[in-house]
C-alpha atoms as a PDB file:
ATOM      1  CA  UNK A   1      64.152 225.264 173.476  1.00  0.00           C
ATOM      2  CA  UNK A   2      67.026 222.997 174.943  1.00  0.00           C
ATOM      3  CA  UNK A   3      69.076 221.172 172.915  1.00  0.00           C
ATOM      4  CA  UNK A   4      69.367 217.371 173.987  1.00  0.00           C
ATOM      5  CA  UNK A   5      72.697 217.229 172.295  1.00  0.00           C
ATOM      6  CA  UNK A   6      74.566 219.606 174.139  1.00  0.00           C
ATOM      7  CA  UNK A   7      71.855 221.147 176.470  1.00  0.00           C
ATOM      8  CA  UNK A   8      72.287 224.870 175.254  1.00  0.00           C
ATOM      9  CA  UNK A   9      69.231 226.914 174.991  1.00  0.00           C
ATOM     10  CA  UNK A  10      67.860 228.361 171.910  1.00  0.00           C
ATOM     11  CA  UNK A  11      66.404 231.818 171.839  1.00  0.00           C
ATOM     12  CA  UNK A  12      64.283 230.974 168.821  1.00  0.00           C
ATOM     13  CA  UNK A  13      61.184 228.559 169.778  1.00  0.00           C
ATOM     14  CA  UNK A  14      60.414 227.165 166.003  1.00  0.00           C
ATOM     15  CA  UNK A  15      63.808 226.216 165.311  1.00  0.00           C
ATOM     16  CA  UNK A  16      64.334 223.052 164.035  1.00  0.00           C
ATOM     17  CA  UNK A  17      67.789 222.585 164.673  1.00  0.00           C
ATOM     18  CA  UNK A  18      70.301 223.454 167.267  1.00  0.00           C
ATOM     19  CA  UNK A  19      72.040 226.447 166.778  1.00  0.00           C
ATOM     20  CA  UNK A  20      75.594 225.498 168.301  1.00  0.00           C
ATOM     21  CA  UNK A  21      75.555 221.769 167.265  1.00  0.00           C
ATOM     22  CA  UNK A  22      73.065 221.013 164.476  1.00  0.00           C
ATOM     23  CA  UNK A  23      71.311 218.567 166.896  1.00  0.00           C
ATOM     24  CA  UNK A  24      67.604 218.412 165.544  1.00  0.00           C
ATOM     25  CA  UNK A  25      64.372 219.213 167.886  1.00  0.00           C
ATOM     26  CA  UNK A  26      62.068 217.766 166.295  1.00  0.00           C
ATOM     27  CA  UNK A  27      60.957 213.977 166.375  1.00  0.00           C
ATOM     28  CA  UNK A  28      62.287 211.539 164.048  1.00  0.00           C
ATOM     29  CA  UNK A  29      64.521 214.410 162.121  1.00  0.00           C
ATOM     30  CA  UNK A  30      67.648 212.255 162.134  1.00  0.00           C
ATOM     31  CA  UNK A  31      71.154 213.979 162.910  1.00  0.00           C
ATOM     32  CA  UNK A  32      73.731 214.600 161.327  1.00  0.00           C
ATOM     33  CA  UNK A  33      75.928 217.312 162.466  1.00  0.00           C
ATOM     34  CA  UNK A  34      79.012 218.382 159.674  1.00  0.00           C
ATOM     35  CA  UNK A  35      82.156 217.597 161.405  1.00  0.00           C
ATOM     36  CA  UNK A  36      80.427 213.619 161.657  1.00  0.00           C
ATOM     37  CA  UNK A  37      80.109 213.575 157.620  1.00  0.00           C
ATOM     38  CA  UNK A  38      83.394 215.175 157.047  1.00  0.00           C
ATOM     39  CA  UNK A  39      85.041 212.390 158.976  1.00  0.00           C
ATOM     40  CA  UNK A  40      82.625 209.711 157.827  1.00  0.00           C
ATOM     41  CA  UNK A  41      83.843 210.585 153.980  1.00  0.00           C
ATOM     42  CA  UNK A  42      87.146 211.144 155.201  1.00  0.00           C
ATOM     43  CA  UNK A  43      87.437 207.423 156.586  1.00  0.00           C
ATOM     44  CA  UNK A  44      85.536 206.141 153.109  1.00  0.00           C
ATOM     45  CA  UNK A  45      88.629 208.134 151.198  1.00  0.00           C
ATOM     46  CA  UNK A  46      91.514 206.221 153.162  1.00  0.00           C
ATOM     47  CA  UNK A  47      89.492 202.919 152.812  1.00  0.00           C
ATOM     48  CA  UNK A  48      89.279 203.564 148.838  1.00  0.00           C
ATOM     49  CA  UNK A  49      92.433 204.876 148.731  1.00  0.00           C
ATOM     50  CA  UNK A  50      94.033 201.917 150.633  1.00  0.00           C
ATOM     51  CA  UNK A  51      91.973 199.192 148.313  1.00  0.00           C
ATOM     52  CA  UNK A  52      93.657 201.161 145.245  1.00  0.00           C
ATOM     53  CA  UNK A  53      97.139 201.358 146.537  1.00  0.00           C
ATOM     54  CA  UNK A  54      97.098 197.262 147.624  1.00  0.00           C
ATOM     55  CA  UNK A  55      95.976 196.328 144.107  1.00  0.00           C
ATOM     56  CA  UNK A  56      97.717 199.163 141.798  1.00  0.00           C
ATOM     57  CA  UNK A  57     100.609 198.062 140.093  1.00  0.00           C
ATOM     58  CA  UNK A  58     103.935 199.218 141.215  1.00  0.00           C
ATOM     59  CA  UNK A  59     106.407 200.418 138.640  1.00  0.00           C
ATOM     60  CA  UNK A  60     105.851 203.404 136.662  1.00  0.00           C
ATOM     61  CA  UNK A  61     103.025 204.106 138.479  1.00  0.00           C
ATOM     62  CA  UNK A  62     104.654 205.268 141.323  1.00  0.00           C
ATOM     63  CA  UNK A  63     106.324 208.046 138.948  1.00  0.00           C
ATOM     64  CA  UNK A  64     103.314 208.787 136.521  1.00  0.00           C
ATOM     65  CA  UNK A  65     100.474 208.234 138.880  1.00  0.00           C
ATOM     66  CA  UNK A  66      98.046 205.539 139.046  1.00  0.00           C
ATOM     67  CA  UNK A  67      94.506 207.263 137.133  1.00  0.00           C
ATOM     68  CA  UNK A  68      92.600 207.472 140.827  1.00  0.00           C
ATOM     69  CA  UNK A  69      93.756 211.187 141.225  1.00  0.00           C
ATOM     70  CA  UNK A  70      95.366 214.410 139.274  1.00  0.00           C
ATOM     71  CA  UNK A  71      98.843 214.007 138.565  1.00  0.00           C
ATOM     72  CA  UNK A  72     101.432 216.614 140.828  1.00  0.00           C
ATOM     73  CA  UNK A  73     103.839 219.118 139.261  1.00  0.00           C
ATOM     74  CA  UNK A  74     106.503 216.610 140.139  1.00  0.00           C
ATOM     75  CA  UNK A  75     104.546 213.672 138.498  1.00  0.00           C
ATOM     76  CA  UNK A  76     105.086 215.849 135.342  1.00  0.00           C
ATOM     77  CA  UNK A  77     108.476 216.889 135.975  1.00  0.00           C
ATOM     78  CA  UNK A  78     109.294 213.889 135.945  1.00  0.00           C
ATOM     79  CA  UNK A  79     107.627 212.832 132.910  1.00  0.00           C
ATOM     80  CA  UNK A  80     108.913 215.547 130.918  1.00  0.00           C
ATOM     81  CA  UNK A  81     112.426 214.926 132.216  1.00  0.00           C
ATOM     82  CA  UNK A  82     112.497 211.315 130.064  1.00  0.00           C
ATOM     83  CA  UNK A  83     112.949 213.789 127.040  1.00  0.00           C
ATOM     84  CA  UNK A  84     116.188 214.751 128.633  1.00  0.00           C
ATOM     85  CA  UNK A  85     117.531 211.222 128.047  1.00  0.00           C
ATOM     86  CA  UNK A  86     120.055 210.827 124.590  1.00  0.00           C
ATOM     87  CA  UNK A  87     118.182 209.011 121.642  1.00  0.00           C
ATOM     88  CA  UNK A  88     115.841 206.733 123.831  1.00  0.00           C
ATOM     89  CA  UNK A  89     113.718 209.859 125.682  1.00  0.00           C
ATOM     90  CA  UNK A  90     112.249 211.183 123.012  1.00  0.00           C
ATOM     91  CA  UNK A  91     110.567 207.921 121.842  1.00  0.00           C
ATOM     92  CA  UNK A  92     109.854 206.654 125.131  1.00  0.00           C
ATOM     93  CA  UNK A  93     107.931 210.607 125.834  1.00  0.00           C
ATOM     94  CA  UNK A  94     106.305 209.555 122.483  1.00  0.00           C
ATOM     95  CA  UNK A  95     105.106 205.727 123.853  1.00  0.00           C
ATOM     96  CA  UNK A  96     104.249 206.837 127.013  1.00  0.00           C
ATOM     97  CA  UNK A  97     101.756 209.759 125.162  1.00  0.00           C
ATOM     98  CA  UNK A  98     100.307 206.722 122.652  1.00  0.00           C
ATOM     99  CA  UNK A  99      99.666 204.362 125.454  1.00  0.00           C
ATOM    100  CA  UNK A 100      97.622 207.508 128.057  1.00  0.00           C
ATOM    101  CA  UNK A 101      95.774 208.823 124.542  1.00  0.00           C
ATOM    102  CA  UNK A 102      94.666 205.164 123.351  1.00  0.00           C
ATOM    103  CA  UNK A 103      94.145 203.152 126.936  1.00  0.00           C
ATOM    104  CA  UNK A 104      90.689 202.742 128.573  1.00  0.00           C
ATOM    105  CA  UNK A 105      92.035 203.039 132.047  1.00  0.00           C
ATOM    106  CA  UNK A 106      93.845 206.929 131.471  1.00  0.00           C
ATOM    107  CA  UNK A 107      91.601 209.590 133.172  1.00  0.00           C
ATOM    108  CA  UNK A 108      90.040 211.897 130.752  1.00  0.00           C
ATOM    109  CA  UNK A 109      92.470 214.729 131.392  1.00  0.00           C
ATOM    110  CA  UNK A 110      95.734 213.028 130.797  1.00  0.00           C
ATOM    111  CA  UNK A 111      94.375 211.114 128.177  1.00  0.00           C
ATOM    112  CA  UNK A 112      93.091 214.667 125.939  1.00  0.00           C
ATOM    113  CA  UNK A 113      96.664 216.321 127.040  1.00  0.00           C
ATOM    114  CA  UNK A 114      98.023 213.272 125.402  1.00  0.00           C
ATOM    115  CA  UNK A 115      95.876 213.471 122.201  1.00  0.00           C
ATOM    116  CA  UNK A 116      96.405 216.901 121.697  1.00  0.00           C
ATOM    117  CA  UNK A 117     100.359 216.681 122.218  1.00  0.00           C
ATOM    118  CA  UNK A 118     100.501 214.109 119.769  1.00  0.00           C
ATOM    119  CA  UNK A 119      98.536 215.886 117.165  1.00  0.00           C
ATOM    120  CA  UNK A 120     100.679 218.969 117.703  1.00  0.00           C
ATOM    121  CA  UNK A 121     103.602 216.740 117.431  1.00  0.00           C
ATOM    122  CA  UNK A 122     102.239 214.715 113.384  1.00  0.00           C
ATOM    123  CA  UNK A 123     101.585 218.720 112.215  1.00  0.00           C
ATOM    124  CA  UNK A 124     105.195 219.312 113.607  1.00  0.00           C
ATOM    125  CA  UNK A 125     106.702 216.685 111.781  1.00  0.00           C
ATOM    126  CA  UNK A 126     104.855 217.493 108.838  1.00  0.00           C
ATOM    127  CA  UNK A 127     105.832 220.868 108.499  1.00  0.00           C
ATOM    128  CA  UNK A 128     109.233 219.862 109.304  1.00  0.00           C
ATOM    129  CA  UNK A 129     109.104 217.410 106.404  1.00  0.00           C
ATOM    130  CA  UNK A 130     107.774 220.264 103.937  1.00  0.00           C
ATOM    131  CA  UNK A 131     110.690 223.031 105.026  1.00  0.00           C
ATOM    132  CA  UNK A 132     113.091 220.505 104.565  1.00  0.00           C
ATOM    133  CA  UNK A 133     111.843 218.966 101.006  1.00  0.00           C
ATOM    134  CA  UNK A 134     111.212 223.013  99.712  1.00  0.00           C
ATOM    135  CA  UNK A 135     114.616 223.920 101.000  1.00  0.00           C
ATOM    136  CA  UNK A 136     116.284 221.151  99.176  1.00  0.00           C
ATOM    137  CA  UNK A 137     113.751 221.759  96.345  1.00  0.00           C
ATOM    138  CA  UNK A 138     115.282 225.450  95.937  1.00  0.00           C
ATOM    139  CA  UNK A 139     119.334 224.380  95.430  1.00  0.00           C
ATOM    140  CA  UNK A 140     120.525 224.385  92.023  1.00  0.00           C
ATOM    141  CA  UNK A 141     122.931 221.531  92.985  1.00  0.00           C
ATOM    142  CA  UNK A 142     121.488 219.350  96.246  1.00  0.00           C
ATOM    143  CA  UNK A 143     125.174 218.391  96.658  1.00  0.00           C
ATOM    144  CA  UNK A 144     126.865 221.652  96.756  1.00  0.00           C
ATOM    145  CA  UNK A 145     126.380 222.842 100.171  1.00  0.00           C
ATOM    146  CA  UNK A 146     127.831 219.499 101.271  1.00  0.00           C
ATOM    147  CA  UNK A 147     131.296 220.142  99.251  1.00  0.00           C
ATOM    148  CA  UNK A 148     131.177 223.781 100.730  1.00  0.00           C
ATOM    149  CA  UNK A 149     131.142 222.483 104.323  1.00  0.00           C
ATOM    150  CA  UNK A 150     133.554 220.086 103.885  1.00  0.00           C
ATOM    151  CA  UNK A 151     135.794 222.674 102.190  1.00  0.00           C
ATOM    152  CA  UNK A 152     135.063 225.170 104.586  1.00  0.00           C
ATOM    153  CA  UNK A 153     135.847 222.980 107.755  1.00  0.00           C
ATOM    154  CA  UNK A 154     138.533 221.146 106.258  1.00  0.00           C
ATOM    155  CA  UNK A 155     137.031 217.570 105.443  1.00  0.00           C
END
């Protein structure tokens, strides 16, 4: 058979497609050869990608990502380098994990990483909490490591 596409010849006569460019033989079998759908969904992907990046907000977006896709390794560099900021990282890390584990808009992903770090952080605190309250729990005088320091160091 001769293919109408490109006008090779196929050596098998009950094929129903063209070997070399997926061009059908057969009557009303539409075509649709792969490199056509690859750019077809490729220029559907720019056009929804375009429509998000017009209406996203801009801001802290640009840094933390906007939901539509996975966040880098830089995106997350960069969010774990707010803990690296005196006094105000740490509690901004800690808003920015309450807002992606309790908003409707977070994808699924960041929004369980979120969960989960926060949970690990409450049974963190907790246990901090409980060291420190058996530690001070054990001194026979709460005050007397404090006059020890200050006597040792010269205060």
């Amino acid at each position: 058979m001769e293919c109408k596409n490109c006008g090779r010849k196929s050596m098998n006569e009950n094929a129903n497609y063209c070997d070399y460019c997926g061009a059908s033989f057969r009557e009303g079998i539409e075509y649709y050869p792969a490199h056509e759908n690859v750019i077809v969904k490729e220029k559907q992907e720019q056009e929804r990608n375009t429509a998000q990046s017009t209406t996203a907000p801009k801001g802290l977006n640009a840094i933390f990502g906007d939901g539509s896709k996975p966040m880098s390794f830089w995106n997350w560099v960069a969010v774990f380098s707010i803990l690296l900021l005196p006094y105000a990282g740490p509690l901004l890390f800690v808003v920015f994990l309450i807002i992606w584990a309790f908003d409707r808009r977070t994808p699924d992903t960041r929004k369980n990483f979120a969960r989960a770090f926060l949970i690990f952080l409450i049974i963190g605190l907790i246990y901090l909490i409980f060291m420190a309250a058996m530690m001070f729990a054990s001194m026979d005088d709460p005050n007397a490591w404090l006059e020890q320091y200050m006597k040792l160091y010269g205060m």
